[in-house]
C-alpha atoms as a PDB file:
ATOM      1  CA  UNK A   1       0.000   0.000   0.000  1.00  0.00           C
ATOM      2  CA  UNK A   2       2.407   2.631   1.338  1.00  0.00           C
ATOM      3  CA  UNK A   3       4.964   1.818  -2.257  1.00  0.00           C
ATOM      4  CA  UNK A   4       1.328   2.507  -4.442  1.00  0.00           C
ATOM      5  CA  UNK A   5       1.190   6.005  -1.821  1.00  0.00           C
ATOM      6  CA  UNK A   6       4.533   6.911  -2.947  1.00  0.00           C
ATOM      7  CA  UNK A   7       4.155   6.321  -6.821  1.00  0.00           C
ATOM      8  CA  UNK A   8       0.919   8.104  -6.409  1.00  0.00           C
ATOM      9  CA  UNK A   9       2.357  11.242  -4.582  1.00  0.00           C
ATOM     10  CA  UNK A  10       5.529  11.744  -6.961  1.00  0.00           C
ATOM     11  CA  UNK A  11       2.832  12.248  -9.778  1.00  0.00           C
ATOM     12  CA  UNK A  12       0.675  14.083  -7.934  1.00  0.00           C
ATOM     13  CA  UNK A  13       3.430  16.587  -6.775  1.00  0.00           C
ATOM     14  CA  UNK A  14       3.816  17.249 -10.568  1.00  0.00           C
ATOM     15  CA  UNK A  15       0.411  18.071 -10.965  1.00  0.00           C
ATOM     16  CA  UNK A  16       0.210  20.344  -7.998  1.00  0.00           C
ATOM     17  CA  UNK A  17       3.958  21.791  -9.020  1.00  0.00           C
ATOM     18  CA  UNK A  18       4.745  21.000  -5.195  1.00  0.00           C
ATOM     19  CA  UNK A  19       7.849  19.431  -7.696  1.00  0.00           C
ATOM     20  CA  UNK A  20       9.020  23.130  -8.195  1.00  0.00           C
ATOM     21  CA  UNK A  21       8.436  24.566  -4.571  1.00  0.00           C
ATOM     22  CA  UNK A  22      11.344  26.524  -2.664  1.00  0.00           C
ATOM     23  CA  UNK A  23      11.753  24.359  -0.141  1.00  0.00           C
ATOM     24  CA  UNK A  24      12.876  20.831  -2.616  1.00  0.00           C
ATOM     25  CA  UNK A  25      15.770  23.837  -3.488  1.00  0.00           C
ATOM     26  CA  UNK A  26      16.486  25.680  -0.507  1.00  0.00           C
ATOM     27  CA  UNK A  27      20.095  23.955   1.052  1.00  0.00           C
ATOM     28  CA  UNK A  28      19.521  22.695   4.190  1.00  0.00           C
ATOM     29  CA  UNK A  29      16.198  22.287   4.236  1.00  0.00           C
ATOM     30  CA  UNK A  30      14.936  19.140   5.296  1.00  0.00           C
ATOM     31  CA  UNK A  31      13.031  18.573   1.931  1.00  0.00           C
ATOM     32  CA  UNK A  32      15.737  19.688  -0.023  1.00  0.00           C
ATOM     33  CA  UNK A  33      16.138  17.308  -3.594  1.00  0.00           C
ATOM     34  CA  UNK A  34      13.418  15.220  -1.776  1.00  0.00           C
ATOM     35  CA  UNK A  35      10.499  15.885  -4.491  1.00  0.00           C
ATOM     36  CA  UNK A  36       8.667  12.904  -2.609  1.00  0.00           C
ATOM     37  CA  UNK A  37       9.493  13.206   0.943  1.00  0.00           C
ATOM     38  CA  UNK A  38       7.930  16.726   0.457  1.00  0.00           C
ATOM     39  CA  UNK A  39       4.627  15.241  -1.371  1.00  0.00           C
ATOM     40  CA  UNK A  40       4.268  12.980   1.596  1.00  0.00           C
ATOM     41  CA  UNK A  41       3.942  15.483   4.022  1.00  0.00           C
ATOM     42  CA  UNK A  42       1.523  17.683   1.975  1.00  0.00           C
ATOM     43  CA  UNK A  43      -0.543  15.374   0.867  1.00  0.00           C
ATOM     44  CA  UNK A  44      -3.183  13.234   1.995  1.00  0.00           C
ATOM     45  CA  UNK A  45      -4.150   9.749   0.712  1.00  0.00           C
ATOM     46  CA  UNK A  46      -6.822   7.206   1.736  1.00  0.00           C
ATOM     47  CA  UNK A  47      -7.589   3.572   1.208  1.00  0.00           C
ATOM     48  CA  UNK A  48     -10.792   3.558  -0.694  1.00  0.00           C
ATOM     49  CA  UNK A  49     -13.860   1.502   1.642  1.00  0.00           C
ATOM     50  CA  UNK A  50     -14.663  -0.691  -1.474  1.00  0.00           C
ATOM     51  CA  UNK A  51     -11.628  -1.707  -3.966  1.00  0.00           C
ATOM     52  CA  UNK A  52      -8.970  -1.124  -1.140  1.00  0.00           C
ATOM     53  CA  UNK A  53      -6.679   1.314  -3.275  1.00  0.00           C
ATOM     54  CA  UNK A  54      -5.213   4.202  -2.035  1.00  0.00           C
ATOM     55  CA  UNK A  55      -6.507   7.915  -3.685  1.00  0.00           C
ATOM     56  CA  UNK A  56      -5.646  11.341  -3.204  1.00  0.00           C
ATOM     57  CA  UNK A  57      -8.002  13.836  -1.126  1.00  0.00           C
ATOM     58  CA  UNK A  58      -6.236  16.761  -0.994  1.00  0.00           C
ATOM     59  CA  UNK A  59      -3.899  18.843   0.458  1.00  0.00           C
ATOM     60  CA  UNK A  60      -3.238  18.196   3.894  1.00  0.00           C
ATOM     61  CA  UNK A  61      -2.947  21.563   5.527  1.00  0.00           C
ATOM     62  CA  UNK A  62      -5.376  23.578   3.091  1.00  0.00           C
ATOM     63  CA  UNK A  63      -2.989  25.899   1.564  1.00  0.00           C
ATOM     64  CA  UNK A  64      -1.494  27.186   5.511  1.00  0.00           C
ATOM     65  CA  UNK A  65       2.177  26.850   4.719  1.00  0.00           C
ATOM     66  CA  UNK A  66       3.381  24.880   8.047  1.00  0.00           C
ATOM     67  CA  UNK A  67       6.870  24.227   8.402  1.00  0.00           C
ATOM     68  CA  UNK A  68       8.258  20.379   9.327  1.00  0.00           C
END
């Protein structure tokens, strides 16, 4: 489940350009070059009730920038 999560977050980050965000280039950051570390933490996945797959609901802190 959590390696379908992961695949699933990298391509979402593209979509939601969380990919091109300050923070995956800012040195010494603690997402820095970590495109899906960064995805993880912003994003919010759930198992689906029925076919047991995880999907994507949103953005987990509805756009408040909090830091790690």
């Amino acid at each position: 489940m959590f390696k379908l999560v992961k695949e699933k977050a990298l391509e979402r980050a593209s979509i939601e350009g969380l990919d091109k965000d300050e923070r995956i280039e800012r040195l010494g950051d603690s997402f820095f070059n970590d495109v899906q570390g960064y995805a993880l933490f912003k994003l919010s996945f759930y198992e689906c009730f029925k076919c047991k797959l995880p999907y994507y609901g949103g953005m987990r802190d509805c756009g408040e920038d909090h830091e790690e």
